[in-house]
PDB file of N, CA and C in Angstrom:
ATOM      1  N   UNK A   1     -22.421  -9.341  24.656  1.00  0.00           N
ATOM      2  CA  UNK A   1     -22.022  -8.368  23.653  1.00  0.00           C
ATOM      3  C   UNK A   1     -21.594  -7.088  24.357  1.00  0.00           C
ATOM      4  N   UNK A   2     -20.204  -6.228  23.719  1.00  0.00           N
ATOM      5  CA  UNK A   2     -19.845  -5.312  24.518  1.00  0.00           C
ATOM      6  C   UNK A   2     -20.418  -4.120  23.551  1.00  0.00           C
ATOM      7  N   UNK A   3     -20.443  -3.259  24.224  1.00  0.00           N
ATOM      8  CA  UNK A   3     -20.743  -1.818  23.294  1.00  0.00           C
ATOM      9  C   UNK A   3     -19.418  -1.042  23.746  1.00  0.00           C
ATOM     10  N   UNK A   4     -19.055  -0.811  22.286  1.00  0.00           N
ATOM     11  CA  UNK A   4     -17.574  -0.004  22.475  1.00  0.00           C
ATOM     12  C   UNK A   4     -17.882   1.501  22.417  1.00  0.00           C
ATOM     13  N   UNK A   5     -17.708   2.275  23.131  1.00  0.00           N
ATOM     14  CA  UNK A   5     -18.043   4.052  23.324  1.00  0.00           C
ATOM     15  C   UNK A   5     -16.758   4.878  22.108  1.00  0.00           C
ATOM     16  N   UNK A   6     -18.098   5.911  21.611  1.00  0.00           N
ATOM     17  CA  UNK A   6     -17.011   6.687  20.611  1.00  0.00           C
ATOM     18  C   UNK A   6     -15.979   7.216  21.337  1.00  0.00           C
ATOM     19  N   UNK A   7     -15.316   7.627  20.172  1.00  0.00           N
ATOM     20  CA  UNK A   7     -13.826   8.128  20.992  1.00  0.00           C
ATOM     21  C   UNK A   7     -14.029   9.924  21.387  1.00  0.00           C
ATOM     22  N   UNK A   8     -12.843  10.233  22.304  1.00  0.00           N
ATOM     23  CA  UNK A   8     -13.325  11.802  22.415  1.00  0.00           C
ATOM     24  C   UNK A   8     -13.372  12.590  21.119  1.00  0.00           C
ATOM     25  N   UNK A   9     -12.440  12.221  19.891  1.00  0.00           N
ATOM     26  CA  UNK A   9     -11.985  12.837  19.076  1.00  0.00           C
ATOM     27  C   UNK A   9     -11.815  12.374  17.705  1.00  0.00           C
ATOM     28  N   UNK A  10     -12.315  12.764  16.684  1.00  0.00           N
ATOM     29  CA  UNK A  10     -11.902  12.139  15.487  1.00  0.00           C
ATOM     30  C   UNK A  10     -10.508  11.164  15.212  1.00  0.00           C
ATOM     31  N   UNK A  11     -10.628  10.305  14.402  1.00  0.00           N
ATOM     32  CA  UNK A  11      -9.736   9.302  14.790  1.00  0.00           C
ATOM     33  C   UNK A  11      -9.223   9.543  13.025  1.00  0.00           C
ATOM     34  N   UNK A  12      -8.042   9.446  12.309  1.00  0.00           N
ATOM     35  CA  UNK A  12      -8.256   9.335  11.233  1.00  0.00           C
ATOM     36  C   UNK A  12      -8.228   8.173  10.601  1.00  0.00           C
ATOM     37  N   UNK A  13      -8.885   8.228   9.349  1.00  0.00           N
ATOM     38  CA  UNK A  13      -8.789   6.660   8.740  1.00  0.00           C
ATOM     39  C   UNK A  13      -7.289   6.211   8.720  1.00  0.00           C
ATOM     40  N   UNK A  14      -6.707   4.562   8.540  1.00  0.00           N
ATOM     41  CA  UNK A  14      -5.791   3.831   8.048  1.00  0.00           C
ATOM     42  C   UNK A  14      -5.664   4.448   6.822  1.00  0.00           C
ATOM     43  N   UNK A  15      -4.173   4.653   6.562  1.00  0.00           N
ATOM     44  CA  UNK A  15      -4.105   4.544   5.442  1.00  0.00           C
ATOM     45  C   UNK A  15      -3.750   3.365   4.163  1.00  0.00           C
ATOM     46  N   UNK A  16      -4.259   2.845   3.240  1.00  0.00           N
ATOM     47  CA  UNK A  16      -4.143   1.602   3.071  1.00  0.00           C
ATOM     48  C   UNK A  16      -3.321   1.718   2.020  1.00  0.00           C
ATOM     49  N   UNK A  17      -2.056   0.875   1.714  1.00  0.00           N
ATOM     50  CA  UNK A  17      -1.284   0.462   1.136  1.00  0.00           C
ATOM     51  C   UNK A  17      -1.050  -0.794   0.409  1.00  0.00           C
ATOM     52  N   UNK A  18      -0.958  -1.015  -0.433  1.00  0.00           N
ATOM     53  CA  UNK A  18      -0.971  -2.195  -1.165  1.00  0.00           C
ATOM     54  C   UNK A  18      -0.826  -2.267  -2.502  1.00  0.00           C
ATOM     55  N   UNK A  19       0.273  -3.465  -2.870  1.00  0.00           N
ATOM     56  CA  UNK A  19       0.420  -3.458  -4.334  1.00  0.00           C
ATOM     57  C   UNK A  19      -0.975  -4.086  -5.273  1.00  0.00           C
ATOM     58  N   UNK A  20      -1.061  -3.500  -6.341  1.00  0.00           N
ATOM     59  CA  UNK A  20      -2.619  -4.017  -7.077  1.00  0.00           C
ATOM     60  C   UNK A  20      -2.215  -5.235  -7.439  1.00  0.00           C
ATOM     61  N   UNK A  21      -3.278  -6.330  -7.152  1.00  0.00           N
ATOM     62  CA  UNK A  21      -2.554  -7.944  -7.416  1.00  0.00           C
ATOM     63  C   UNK A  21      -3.039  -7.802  -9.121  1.00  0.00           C
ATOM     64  N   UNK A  22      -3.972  -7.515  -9.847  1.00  0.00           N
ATOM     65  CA  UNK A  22      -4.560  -7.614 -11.153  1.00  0.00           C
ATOM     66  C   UNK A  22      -3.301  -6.703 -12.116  1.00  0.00           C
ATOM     67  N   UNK A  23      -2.191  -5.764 -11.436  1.00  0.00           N
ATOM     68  CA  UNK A  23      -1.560  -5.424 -12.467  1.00  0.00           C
ATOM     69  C   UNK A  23      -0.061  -5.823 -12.928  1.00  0.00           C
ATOM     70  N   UNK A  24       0.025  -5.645 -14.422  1.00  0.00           N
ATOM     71  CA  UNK A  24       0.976  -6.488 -15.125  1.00  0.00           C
ATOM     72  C   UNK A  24       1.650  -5.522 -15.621  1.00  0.00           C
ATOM     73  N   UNK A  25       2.719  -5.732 -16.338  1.00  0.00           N
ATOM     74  CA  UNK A  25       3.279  -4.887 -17.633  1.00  0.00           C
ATOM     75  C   UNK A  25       2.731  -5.421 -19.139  1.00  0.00           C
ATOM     76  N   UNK A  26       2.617  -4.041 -19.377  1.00  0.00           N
ATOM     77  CA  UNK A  26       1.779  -4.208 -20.683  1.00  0.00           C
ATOM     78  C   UNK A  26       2.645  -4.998 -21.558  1.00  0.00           C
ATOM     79  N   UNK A  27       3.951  -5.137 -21.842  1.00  0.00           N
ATOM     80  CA  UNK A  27       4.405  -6.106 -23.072  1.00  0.00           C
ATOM     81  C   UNK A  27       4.569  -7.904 -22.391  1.00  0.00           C
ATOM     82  N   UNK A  28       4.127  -7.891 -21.017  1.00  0.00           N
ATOM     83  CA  UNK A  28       4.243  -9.073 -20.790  1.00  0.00           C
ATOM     84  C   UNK A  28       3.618  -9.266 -19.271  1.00  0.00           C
ATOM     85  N   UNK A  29       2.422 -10.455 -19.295  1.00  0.00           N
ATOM     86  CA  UNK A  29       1.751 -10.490 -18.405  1.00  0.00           C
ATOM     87  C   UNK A  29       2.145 -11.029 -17.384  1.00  0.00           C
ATOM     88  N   UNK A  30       3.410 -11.744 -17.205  1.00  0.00           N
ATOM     89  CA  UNK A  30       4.024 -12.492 -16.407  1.00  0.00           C
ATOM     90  C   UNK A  30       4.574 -11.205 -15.316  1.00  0.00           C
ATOM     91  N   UNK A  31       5.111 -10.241 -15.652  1.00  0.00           N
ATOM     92  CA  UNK A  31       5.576  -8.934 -14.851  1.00  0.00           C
ATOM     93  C   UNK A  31       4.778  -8.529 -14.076  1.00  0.00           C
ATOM     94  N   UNK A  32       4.289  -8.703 -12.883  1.00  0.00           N
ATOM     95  CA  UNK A  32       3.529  -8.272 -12.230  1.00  0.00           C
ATOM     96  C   UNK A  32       4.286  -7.320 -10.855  1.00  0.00           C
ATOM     97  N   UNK A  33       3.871  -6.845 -10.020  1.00  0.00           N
ATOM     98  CA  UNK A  33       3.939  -5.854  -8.872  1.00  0.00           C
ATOM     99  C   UNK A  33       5.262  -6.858  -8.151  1.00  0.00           C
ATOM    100  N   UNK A  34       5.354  -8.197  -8.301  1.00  0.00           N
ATOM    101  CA  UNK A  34       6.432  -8.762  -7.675  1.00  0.00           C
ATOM    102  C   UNK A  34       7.832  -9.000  -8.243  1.00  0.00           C
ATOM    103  N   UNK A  35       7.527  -8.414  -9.693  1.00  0.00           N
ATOM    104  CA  UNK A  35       8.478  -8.158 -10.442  1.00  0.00           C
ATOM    105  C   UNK A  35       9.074  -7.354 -10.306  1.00  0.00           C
ATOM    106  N   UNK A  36       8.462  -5.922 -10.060  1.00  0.00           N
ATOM    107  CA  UNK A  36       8.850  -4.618  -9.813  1.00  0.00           C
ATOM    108  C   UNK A  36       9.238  -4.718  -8.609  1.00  0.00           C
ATOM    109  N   UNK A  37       9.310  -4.947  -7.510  1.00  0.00           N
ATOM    110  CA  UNK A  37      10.272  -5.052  -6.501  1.00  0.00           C
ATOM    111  C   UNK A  37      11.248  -5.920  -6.564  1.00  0.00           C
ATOM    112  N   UNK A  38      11.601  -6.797  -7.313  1.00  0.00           N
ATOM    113  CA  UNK A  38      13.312  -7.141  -7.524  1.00  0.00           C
ATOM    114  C   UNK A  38      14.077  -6.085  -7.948  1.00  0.00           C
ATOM    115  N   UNK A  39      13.498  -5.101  -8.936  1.00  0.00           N
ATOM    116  CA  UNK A  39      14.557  -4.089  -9.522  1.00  0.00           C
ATOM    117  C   UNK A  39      13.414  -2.590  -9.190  1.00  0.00           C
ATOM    118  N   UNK A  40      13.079  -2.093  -8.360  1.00  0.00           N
ATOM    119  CA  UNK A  40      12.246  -0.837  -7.907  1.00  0.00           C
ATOM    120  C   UNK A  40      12.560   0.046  -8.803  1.00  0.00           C
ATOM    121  N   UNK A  41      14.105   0.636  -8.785  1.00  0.00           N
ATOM    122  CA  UNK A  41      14.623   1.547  -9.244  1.00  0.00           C
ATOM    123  C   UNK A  41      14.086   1.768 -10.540  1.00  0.00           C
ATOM    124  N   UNK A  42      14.617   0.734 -11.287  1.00  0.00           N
ATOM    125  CA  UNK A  42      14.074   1.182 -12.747  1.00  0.00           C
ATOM    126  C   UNK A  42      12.703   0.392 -13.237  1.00  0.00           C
ATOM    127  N   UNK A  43      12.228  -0.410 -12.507  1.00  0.00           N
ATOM    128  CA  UNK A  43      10.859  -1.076 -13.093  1.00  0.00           C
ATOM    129  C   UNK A  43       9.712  -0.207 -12.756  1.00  0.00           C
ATOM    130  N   UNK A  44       9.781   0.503 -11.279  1.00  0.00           N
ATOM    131  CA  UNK A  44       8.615   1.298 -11.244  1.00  0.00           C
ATOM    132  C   UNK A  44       8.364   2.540 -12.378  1.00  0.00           C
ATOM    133  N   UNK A  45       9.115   2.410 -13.522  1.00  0.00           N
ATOM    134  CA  UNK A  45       8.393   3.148 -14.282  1.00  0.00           C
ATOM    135  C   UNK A  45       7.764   2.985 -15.707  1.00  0.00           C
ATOM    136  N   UNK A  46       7.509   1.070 -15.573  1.00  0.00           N
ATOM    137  CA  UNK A  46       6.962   0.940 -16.647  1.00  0.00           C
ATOM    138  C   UNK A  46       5.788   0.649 -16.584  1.00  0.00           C
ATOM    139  N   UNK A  47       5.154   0.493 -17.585  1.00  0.00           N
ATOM    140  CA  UNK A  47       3.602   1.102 -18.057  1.00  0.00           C
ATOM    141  C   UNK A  47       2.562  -0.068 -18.045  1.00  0.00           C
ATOM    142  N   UNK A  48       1.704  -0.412 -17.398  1.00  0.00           N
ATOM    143  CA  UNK A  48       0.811  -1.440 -17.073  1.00  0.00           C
ATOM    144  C   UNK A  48      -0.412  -1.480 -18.251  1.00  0.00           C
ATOM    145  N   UNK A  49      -0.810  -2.471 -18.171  1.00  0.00           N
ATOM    146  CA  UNK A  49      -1.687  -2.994 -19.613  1.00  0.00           C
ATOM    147  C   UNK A  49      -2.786  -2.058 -19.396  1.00  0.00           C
ATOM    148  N   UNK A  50      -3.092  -1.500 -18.062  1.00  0.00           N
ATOM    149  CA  UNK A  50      -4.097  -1.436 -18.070  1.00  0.00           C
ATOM    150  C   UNK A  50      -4.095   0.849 -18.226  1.00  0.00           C
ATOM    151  N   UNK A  51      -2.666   1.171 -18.900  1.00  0.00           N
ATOM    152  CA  UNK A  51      -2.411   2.584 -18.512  1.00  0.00           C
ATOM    153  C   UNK A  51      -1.376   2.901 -17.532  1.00  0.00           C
ATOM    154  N   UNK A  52      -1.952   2.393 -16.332  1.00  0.00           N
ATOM    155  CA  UNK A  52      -1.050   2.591 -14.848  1.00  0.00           C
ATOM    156  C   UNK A  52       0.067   2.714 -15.173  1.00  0.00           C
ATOM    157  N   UNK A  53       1.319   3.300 -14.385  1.00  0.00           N
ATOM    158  CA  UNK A  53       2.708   2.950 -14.442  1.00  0.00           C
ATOM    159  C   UNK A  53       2.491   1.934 -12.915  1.00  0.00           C
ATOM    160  N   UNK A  54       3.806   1.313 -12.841  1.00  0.00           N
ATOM    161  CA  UNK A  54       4.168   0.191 -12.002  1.00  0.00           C
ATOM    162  C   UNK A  54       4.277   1.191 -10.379  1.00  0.00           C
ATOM    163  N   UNK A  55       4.741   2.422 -10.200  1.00  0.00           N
ATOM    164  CA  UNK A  55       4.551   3.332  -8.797  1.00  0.00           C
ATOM    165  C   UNK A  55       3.483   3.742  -8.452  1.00  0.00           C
ATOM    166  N   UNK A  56       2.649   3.845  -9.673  1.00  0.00           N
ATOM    167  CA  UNK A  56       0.757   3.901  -9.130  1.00  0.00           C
ATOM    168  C   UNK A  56       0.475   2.591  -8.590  1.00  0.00           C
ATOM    169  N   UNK A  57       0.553   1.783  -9.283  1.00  0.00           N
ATOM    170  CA  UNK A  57       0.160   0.624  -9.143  1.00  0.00           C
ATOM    171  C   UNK A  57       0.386  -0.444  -8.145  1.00  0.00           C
ATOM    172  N   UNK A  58       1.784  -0.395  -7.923  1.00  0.00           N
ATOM    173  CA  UNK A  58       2.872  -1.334  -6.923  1.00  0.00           C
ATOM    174  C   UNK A  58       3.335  -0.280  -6.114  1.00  0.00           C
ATOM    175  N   UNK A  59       2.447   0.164  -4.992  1.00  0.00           N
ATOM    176  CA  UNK A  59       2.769   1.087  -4.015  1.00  0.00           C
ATOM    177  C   UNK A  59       3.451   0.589  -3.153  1.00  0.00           C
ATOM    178  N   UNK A  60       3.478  -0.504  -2.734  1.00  0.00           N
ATOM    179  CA  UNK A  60       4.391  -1.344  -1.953  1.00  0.00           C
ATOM    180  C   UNK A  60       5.881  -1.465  -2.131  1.00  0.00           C
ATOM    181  N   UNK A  61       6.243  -1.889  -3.238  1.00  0.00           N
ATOM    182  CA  UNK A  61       6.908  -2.343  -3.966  1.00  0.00           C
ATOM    183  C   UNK A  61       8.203  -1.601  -4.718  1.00  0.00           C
ATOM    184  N   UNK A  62       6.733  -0.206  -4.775  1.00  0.00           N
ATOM    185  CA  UNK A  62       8.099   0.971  -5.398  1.00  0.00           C
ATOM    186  C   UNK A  62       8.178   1.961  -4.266  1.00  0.00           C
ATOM    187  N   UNK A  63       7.666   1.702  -3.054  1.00  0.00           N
ATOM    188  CA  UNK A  63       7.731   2.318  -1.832  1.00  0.00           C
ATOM    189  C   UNK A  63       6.808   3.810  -2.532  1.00  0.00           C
ATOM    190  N   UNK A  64       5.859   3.883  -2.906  1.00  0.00           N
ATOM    191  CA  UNK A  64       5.152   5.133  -2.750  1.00  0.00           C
ATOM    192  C   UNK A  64       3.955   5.137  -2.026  1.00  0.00           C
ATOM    193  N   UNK A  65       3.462   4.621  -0.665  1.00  0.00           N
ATOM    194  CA  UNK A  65       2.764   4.809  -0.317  1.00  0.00           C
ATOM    195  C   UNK A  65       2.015   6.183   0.259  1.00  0.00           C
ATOM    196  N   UNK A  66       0.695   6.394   0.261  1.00  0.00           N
ATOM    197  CA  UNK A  66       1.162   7.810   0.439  1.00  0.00           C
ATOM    198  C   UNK A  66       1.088   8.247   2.087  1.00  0.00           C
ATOM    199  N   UNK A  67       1.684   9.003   2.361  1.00  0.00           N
ATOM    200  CA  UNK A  67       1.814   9.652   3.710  1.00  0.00           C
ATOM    201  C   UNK A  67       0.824  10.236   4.192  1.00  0.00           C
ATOM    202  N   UNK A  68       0.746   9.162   6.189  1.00  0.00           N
ATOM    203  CA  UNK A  68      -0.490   9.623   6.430  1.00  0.00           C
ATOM    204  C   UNK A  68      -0.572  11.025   6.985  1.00  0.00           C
ATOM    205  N   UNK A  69      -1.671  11.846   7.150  1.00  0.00           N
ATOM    206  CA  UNK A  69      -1.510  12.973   7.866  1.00  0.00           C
ATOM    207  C   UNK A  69      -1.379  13.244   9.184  1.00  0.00           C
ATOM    208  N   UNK A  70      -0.597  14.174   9.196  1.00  0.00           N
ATOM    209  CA  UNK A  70      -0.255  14.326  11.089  1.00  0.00           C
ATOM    210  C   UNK A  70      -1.488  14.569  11.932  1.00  0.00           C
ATOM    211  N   UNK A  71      -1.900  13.727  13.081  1.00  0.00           N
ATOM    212  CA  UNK A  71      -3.204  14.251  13.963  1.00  0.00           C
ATOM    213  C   UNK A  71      -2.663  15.808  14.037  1.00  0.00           C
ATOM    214  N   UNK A  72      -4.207  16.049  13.950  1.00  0.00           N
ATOM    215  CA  UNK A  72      -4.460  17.268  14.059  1.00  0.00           C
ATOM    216  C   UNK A  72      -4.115  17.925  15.922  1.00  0.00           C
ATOM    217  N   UNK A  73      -3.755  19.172  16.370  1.00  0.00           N
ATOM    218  CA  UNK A  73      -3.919  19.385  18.459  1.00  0.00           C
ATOM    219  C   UNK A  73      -5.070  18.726  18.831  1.00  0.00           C
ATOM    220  N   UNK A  74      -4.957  18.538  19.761  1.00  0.00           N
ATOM    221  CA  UNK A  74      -5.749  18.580  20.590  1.00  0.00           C
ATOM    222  C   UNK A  74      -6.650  20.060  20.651  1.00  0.00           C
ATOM    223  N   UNK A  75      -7.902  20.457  20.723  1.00  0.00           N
ATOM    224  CA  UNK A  75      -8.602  21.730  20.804  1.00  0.00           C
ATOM    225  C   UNK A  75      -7.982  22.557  22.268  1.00  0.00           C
ATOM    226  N   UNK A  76      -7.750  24.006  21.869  1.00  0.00           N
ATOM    227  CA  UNK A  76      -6.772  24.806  23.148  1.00  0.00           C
ATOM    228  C   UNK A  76      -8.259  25.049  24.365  1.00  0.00           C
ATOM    229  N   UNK A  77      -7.772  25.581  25.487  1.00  0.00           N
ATOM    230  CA  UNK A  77      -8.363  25.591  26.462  1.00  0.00           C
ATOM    231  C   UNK A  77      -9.376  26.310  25.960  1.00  0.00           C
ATOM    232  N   UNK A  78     -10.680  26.836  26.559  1.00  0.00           N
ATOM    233  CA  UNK A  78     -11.436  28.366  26.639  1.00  0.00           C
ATOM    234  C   UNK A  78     -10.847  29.409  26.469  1.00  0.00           C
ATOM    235  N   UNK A  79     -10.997  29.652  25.728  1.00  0.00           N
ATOM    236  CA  UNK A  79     -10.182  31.409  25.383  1.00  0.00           C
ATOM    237  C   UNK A  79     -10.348  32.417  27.055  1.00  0.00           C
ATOM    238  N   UNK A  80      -9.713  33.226  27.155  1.00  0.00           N
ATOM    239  CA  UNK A  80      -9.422  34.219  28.246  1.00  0.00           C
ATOM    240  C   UNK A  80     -10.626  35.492  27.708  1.00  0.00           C
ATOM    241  N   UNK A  81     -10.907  35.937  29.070  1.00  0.00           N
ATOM    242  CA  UNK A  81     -11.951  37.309  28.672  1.00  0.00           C
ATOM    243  C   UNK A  81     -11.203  38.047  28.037  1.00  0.00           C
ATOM    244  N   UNK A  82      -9.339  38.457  28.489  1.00  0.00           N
ATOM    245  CA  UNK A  82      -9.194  39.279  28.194  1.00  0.00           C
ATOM    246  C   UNK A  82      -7.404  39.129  28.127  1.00  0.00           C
ATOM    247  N   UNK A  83      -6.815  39.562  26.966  1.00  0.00           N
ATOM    248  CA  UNK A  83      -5.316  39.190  26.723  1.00  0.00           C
ATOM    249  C   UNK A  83      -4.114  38.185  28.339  1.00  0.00           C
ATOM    250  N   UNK A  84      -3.799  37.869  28.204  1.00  0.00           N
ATOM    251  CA  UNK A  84      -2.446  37.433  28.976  1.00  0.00           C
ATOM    252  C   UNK A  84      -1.201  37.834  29.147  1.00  0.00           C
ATOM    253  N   UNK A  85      -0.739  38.472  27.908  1.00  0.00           N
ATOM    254  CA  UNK A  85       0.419  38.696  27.941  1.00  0.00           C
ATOM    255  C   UNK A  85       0.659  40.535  28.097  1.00  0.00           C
ATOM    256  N   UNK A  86       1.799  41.109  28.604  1.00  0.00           N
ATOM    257  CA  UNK A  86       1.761  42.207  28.836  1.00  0.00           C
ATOM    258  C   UNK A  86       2.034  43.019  27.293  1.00  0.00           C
ATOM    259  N   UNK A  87       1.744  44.451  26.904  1.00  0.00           N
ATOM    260  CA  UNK A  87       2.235  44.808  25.507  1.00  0.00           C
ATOM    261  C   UNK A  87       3.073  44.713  25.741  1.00  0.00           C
ATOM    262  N   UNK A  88       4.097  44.803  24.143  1.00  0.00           N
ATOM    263  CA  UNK A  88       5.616  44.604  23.843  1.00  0.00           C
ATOM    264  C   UNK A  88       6.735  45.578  24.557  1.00  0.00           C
ATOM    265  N   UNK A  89       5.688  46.710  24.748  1.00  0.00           N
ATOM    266  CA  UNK A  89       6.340  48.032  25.066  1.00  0.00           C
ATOM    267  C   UNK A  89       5.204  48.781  26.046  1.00  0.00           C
ATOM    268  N   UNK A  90       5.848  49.797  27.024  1.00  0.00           N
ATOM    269  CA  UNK A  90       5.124  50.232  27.793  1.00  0.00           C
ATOM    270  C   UNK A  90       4.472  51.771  27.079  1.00  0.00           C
ATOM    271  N   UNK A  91       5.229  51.828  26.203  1.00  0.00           N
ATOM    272  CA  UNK A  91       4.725  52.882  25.767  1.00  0.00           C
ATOM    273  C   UNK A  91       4.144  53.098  24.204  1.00  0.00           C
ATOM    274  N   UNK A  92       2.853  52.729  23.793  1.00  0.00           N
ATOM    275  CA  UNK A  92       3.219  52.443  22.756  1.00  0.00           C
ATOM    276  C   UNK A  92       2.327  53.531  22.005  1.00  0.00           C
ATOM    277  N   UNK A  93       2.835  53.593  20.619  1.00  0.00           N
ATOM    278  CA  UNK A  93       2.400  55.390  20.134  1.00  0.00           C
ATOM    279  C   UNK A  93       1.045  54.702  19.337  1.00  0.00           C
ATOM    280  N   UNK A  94      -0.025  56.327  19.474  1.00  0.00           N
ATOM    281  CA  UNK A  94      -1.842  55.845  18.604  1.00  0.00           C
ATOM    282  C   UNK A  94      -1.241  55.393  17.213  1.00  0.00           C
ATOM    283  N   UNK A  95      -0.507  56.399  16.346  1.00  0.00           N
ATOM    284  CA  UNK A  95      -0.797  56.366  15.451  1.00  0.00           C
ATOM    285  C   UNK A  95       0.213  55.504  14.953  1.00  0.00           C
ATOM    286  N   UNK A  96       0.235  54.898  13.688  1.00  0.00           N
ATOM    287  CA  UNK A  96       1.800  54.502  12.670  1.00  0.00           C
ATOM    288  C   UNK A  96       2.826  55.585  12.760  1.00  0.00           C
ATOM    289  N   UNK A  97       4.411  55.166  12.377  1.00  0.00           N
ATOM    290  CA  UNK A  97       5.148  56.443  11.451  1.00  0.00           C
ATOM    291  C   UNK A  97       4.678  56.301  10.598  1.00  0.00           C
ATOM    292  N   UNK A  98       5.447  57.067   9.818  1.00  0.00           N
ATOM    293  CA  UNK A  98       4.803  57.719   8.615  1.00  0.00           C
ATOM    294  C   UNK A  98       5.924  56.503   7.420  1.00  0.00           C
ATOM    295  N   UNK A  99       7.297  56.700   7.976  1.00  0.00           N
ATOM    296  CA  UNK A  99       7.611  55.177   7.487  1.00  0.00           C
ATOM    297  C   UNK A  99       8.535  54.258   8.327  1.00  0.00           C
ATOM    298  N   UNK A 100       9.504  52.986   8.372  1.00  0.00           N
ATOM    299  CA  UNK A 100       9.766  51.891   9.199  1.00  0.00           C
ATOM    300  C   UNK A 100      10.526  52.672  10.028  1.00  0.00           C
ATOM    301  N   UNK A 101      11.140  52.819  11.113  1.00  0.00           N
ATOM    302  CA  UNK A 101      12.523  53.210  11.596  1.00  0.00           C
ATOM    303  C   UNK A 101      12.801  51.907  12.301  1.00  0.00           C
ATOM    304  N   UNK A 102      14.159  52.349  12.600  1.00  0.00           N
ATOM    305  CA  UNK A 102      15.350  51.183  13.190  1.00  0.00           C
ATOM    306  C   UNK A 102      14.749  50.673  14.476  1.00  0.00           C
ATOM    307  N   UNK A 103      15.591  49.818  14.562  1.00  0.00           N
ATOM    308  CA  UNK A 103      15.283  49.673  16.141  1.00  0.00           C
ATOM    309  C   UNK A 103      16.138  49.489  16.852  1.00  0.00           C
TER     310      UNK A 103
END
């Protein structure tokens, strides 16, 4: 037996996709999720026995799966004691103006 070691970093779940096999169209039970992908366009928006429309339901099918999220960075180095970069300006005034000027 192997023992598999956690990972360095959160991993995110799969996202799972799949048409619901139990749903139909409500005026006829024969219409199911494999129905709605012969004609996507206009079938994913009819109404399942059970409430559902056919794009809740037949995520596959009417292509709405939902989008997974982007990994998050990687965590940045140790922060610095003390800034890196030089100020913007060598000279820079204590106080505000009083209002914007040009530049």
């Amino acid at each position: 037996s192997q023992t598999i070691s956690p990972s360095s970093s959160p991993v995110a779940s799969p996202v799972v996709c799949k048409d619901d096999p139990t749903w139909h169209r409500s005026s006829n039970a024969d219409q199911t999720c494999d129905s709605v992908a012969l004609y996507p366009n206009w079938r994913c928006g009819w109404t399942g026995a059970d409430g559902t429309t056919a794009s809740e339901a037949c995520k596959v099918a009417c292509d709405t799966c939902p989008v997974a999220p982007a990994p998050t960075p990687s965590p940045s180095n140790n922060p610095t004691k003390s800034p890196t970069k030089d100020p913007v300006t060598s000279n820079p005034t204590n106080d505000p103006s009083a209002s914007p000027t040009e530049s």
